[in-house]
C-alpha atoms as a PDB file:
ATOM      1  CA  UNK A   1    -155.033 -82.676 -22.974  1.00  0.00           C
ATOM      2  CA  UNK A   2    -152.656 -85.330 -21.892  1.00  0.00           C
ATOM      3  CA  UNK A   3    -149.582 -84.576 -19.728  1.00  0.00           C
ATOM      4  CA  UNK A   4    -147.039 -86.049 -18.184  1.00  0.00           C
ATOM      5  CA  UNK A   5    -147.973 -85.269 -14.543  1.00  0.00           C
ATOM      6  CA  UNK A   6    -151.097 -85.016 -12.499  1.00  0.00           C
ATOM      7  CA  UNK A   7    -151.610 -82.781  -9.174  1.00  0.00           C
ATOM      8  CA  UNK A   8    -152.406 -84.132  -6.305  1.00  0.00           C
ATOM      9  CA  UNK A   9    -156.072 -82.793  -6.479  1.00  0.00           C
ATOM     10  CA  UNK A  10    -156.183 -84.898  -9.874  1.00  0.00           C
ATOM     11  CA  UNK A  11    -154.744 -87.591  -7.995  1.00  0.00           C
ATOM     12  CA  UNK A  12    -157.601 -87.279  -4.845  1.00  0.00           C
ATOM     13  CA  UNK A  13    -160.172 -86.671  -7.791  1.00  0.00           C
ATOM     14  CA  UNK A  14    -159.500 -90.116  -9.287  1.00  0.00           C
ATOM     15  CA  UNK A  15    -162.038 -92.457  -8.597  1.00  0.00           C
ATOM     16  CA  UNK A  16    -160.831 -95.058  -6.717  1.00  0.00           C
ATOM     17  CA  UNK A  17    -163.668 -96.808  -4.773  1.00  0.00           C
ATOM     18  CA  UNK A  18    -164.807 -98.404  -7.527  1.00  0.00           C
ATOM     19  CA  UNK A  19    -161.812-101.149  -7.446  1.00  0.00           C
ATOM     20  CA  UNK A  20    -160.326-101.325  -4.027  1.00  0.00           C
ATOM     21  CA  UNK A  21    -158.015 -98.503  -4.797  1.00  0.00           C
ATOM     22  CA  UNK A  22    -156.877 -99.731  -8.015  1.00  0.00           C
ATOM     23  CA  UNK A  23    -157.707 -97.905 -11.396  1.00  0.00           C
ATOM     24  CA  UNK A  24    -156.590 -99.879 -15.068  1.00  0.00           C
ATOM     25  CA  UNK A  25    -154.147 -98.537 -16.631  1.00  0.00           C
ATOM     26  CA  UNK A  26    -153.938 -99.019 -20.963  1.00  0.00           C
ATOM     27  CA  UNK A  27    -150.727 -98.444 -22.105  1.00  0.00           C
ATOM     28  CA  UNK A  28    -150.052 -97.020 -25.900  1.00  0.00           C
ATOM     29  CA  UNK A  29    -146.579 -96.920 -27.862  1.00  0.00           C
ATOM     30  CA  UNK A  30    -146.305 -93.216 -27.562  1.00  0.00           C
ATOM     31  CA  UNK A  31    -144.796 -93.318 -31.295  1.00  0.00           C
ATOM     32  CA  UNK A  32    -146.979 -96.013 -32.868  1.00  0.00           C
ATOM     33  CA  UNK A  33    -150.108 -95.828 -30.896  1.00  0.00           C
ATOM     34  CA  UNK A  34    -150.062 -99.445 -30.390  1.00  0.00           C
ATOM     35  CA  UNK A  35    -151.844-100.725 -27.111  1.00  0.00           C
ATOM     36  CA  UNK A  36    -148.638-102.603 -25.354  1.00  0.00           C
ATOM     37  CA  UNK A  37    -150.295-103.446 -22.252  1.00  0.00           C
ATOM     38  CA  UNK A  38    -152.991-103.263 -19.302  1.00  0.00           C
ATOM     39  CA  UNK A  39    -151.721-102.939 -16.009  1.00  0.00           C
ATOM     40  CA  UNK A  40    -153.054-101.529 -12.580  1.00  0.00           C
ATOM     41  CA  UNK A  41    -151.862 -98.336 -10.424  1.00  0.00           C
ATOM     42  CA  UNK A  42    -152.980 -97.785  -6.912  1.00  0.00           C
ATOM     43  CA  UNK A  43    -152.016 -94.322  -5.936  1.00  0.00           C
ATOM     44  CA  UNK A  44    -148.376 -94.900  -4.852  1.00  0.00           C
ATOM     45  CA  UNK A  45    -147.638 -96.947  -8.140  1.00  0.00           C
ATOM     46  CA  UNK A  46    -149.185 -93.545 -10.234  1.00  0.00           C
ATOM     47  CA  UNK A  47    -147.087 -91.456  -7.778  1.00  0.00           C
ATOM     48  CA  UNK A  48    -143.996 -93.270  -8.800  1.00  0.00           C
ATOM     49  CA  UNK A  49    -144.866 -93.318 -12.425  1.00  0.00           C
ATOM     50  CA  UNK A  50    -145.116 -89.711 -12.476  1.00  0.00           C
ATOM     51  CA  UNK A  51    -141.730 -89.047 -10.216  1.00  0.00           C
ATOM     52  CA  UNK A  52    -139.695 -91.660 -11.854  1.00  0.00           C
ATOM     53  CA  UNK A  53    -141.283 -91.067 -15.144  1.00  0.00           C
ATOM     54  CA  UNK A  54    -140.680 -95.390 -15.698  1.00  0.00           C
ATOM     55  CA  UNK A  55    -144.408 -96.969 -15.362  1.00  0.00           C
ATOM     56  CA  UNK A  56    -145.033 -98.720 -12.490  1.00  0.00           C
ATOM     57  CA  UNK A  57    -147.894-100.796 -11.800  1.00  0.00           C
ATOM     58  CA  UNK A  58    -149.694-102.552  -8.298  1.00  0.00           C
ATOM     59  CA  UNK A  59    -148.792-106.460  -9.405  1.00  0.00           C
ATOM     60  CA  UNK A  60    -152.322-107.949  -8.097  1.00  0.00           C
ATOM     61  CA  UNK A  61    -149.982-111.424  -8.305  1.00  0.00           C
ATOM     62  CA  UNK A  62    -147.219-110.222  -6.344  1.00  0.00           C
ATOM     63  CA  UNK A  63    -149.098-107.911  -3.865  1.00  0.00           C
ATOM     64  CA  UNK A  64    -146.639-105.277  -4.447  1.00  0.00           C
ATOM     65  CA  UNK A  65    -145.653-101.901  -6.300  1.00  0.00           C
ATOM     66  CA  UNK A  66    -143.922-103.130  -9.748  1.00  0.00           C
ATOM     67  CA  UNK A  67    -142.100-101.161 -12.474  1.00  0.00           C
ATOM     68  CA  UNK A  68    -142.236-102.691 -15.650  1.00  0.00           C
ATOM     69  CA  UNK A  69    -138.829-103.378 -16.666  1.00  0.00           C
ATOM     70  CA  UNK A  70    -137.537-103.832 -13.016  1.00  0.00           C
ATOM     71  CA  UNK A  71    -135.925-107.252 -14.201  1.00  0.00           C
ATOM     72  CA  UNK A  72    -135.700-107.674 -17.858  1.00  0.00           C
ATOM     73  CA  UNK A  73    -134.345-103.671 -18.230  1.00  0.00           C
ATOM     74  CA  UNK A  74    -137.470-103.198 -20.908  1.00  0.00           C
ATOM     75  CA  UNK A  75    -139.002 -99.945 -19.087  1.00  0.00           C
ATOM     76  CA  UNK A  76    -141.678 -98.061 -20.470  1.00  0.00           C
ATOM     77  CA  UNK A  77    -140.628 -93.925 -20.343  1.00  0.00           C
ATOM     78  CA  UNK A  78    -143.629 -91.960 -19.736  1.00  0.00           C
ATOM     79  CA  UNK A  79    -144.671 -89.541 -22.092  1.00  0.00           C
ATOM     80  CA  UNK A  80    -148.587 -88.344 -21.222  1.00  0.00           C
ATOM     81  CA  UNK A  81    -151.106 -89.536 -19.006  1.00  0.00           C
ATOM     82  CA  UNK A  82    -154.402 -89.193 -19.222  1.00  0.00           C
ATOM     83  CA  UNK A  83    -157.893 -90.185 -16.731  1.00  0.00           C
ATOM     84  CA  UNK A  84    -160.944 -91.195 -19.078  1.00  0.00           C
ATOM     85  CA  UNK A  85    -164.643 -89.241 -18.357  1.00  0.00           C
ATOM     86  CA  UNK A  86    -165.533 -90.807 -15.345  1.00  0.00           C
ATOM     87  CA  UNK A  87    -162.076 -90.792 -14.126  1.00  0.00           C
ATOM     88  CA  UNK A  88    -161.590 -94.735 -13.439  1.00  0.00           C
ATOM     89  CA  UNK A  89    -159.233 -95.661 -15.893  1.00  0.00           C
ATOM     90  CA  UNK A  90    -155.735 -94.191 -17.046  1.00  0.00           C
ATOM     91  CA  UNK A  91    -154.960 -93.914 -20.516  1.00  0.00           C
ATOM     92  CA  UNK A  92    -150.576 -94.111 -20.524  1.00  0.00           C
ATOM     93  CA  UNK A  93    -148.302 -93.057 -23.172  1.00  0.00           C
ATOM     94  CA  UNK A  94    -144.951 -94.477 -22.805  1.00  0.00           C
ATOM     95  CA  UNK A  95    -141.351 -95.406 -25.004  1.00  0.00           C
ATOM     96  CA  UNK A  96    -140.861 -98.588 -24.850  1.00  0.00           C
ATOM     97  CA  UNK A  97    -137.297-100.093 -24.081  1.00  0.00           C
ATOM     98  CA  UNK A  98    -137.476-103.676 -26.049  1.00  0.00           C
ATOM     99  CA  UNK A  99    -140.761-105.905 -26.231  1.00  0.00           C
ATOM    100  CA  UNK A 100    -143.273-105.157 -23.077  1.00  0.00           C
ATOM    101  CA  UNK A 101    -144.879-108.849 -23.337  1.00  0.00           C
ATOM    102  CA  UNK A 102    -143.006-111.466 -21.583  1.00  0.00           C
ATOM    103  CA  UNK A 103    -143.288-113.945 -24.749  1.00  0.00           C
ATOM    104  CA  UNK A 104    -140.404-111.567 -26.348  1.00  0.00           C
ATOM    105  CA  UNK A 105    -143.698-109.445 -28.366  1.00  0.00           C
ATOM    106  CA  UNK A 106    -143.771-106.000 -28.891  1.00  0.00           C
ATOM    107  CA  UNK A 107    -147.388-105.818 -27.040  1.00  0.00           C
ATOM    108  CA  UNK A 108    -149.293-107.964 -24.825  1.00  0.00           C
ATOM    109  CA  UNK A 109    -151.894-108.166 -27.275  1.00  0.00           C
ATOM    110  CA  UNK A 110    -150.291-109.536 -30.693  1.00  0.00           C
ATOM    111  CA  UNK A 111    -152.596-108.514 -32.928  1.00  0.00           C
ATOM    112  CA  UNK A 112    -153.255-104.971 -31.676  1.00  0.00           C
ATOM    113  CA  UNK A 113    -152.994-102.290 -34.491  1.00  0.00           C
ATOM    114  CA  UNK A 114    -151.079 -98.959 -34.981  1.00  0.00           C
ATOM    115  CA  UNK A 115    -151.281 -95.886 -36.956  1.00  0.00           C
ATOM    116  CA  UNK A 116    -149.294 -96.932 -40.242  1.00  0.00           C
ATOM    117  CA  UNK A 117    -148.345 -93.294 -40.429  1.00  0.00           C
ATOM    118  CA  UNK A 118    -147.011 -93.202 -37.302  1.00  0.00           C
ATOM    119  CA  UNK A 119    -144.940 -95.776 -38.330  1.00  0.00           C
ATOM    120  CA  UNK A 120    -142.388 -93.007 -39.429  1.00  0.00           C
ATOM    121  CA  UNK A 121    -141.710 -91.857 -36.292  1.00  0.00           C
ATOM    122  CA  UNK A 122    -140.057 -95.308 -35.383  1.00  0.00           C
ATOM    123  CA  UNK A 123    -138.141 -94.898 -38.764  1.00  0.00           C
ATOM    124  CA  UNK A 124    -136.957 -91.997 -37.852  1.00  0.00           C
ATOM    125  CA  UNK A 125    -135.543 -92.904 -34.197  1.00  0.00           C
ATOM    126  CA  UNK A 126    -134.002 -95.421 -36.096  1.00  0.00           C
ATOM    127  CA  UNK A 127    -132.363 -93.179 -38.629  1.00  0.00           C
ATOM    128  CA  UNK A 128    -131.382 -91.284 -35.486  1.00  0.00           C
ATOM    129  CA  UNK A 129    -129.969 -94.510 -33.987  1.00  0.00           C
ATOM    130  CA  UNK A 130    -127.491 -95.286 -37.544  1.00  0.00           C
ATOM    131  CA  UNK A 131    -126.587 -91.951 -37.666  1.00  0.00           C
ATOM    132  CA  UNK A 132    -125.333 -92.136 -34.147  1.00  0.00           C
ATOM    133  CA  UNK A 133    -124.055 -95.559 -34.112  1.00  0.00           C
ATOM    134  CA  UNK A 134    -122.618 -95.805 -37.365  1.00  0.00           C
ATOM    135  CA  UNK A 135    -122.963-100.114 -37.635  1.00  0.00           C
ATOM    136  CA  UNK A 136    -121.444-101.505 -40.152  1.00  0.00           C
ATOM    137  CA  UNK A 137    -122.599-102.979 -43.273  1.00  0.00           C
ATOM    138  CA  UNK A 138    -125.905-100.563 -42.942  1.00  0.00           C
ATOM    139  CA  UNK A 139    -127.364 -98.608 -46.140  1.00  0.00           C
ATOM    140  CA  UNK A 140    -128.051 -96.206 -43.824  1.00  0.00           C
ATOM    141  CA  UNK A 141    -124.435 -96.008 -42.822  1.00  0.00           C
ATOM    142  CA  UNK A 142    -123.117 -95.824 -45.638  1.00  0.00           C
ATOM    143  CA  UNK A 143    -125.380 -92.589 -46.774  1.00  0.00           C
ATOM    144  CA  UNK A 144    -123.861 -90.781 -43.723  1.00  0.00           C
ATOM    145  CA  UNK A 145    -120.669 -91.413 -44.637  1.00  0.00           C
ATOM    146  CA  UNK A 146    -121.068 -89.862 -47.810  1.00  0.00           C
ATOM    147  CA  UNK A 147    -122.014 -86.657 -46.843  1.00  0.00           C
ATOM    148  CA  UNK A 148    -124.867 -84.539 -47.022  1.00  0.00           C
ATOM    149  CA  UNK A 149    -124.805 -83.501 -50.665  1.00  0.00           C
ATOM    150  CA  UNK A 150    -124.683 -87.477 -51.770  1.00  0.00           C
ATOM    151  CA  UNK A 151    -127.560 -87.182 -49.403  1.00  0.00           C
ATOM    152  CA  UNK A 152    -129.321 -84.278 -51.483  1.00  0.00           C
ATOM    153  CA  UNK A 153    -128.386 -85.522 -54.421  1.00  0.00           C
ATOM    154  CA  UNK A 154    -129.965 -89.090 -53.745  1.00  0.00           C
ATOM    155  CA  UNK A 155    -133.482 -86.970 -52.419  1.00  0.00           C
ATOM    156  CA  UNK A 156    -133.581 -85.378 -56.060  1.00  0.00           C
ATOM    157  CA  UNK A 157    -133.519 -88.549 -57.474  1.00  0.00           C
ATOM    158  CA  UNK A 158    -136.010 -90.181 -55.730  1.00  0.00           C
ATOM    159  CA  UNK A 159    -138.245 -87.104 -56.499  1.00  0.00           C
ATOM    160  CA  UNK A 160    -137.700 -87.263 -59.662  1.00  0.00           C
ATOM    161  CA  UNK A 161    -138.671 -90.626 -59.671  1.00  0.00           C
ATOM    162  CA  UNK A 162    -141.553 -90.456 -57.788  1.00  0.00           C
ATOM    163  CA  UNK A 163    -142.808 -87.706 -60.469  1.00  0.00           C
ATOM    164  CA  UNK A 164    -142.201 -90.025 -63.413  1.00  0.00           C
ATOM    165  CA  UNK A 165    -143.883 -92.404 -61.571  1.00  0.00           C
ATOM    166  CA  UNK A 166    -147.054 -90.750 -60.884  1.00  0.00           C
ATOM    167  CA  UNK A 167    -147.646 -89.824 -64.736  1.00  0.00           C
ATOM    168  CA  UNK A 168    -145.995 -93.341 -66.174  1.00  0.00           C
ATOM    169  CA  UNK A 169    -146.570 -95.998 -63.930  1.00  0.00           C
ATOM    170  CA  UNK A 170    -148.963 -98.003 -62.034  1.00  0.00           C
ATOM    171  CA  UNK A 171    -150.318 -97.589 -58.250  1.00  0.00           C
ATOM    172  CA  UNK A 172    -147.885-100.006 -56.932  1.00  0.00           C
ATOM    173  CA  UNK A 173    -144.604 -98.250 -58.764  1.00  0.00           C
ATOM    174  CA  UNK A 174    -146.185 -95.010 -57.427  1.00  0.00           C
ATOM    175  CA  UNK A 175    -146.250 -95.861 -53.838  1.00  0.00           C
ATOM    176  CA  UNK A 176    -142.573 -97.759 -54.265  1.00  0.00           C
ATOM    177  CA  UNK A 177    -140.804 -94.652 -55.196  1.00  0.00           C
ATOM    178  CA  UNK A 178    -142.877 -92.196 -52.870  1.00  0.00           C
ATOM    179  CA  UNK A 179    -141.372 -94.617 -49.974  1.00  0.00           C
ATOM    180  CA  UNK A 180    -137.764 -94.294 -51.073  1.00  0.00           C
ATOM    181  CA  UNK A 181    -138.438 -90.503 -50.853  1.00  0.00           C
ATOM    182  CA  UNK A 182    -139.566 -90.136 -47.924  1.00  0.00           C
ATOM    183  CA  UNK A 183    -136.636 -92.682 -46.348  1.00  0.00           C
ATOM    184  CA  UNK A 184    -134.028 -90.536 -48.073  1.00  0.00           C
ATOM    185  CA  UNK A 185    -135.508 -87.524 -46.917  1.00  0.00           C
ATOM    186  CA  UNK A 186    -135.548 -88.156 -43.564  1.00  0.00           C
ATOM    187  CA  UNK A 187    -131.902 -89.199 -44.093  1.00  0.00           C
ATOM    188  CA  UNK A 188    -131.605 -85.637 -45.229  1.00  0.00           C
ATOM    189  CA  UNK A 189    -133.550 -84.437 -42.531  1.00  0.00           C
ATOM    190  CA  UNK A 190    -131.204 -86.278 -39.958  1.00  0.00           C
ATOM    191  CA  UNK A 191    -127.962 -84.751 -41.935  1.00  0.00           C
ATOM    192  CA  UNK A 192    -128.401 -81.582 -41.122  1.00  0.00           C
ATOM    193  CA  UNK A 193    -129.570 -82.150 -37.248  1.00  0.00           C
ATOM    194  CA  UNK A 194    -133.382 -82.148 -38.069  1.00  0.00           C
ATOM    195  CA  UNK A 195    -135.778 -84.605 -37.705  1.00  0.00           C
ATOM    196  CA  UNK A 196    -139.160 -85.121 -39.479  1.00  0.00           C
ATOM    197  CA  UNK A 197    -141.053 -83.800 -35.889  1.00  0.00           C
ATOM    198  CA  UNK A 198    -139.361 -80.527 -37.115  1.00  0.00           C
ATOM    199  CA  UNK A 199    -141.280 -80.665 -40.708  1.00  0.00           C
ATOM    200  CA  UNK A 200    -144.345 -81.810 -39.199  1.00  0.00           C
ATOM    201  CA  UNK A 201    -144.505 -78.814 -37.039  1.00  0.00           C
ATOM    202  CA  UNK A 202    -144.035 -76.313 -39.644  1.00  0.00           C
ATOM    203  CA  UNK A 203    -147.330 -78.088 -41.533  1.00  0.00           C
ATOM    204  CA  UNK A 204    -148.905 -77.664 -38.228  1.00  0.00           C
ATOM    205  CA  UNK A 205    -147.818 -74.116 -37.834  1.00  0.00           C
ATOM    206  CA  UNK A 206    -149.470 -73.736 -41.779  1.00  0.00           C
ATOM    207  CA  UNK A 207    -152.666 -75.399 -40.857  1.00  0.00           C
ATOM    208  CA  UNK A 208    -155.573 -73.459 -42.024  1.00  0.00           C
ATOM    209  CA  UNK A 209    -153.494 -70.578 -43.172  1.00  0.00           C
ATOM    210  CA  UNK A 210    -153.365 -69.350 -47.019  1.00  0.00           C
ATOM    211  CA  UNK A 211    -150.875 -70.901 -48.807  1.00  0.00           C
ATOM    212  CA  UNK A 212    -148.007 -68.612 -50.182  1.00  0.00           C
ATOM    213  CA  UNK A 213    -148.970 -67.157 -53.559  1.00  0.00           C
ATOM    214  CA  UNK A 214    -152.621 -67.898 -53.173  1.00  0.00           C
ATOM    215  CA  UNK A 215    -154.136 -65.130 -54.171  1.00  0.00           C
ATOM    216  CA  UNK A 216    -158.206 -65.287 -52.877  1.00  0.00           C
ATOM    217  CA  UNK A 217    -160.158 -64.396 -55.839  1.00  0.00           C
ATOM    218  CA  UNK A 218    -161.745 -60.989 -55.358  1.00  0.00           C
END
């Protein structure tokens, strides 16, 4: 399972004759599971990933340790790390602060795709970042300020909505409405000092479990 630290036997156990004392490291949008970047660690750049929790890299260019974000501010906060089988290549979950290419792009690789559903959690650090920040002019904004039972309120309606939907409309109507439910409900979510992590992990705490009222037939 990935972690955010390795001990210094994992360290040692790394394989790192293979190439000179450097071992590749992919980095993956911890939240969208986007590959951002590859980069190499020798064992002091790992060592400072892991104490600094910012990922640092051996710049093969520069000839020296470099933490991404040193200049431009952009760092990458680890989350998890992770060594492949044969222990030669690091697999890095980070944060992102701002676009890791230097073109201005979210990832080195343009094209590279994400989990769609994991596209939620970026919606929801964003909800989290309106309901802090309060800007102006922002939808978002503007359901805060009306309080959390405008906020309910709006969450029925888009339920209701979505039900009408289902039974009286096409696929695209559908899938319309079901998106301004789950926005609003996140909203909600946010309102009361949840998040949709927090509803997640209750589905993961029902996994595999009977469902209340289900009654096994006998």
């Amino acid at each position: 399972m990935a972690a955010a630290t390795l001990s210094p036997q994992e360290i040692d156990a790394l394989a790192w004759d293979k190439q000179d004392g450097l071992l590749p490291a992919v980095v993956q949008d911890a939240a969208s599971l986007r590959v951002l970047m590859l980069g190499y660690m020798d064992r002091a750049a790992l060592r400072a990933t892991l104490d600094s929790g910012h990922v640092t890299f051996f710049s093969r260019s520069k000839q020296r340790q470099w933490t991404k974000g040193e200049s431009s501010g952009h760092f990458l906060d680890l989350v998890s790390i992770e060594t492949d089988c044969d222990r030669d290549t690091l697999l890095v979950r980070a944060l992102p602060h701002g676009p890791t290419c230097h073109l201005g792009r979210d990832s080195c690789f343009p094209h590279a795709p994400g989990d769609a559903l994991a596209f939620l959690g970026e919606l929801d650090a964003l909800i989290a970042q309106r309901e802090r920040e309060r800007p102006a002019g922002s939808y978002t904004t503007g359901l805060f300020e009306r309080g959390l039972r405008s906020i309910a309120q709006k969450v029925g309606e888009e339920g209701v909505e979505t039900a009408l939907a289902a039974v009286a409309e096409d696929d695209s109507a559908l899938a319309g409405e079901a998106a301004d439910l789950l926005f609003h409900l996140q909203v909600l979510l946010r309102a009361r000092g949840l998040s949709l992590a927090d509803a997640v992990a209750v589905l993961q705490q029902r996994h595999g479990q009977p469902h209340r009222g289900f009654k096994p037939a006998e």
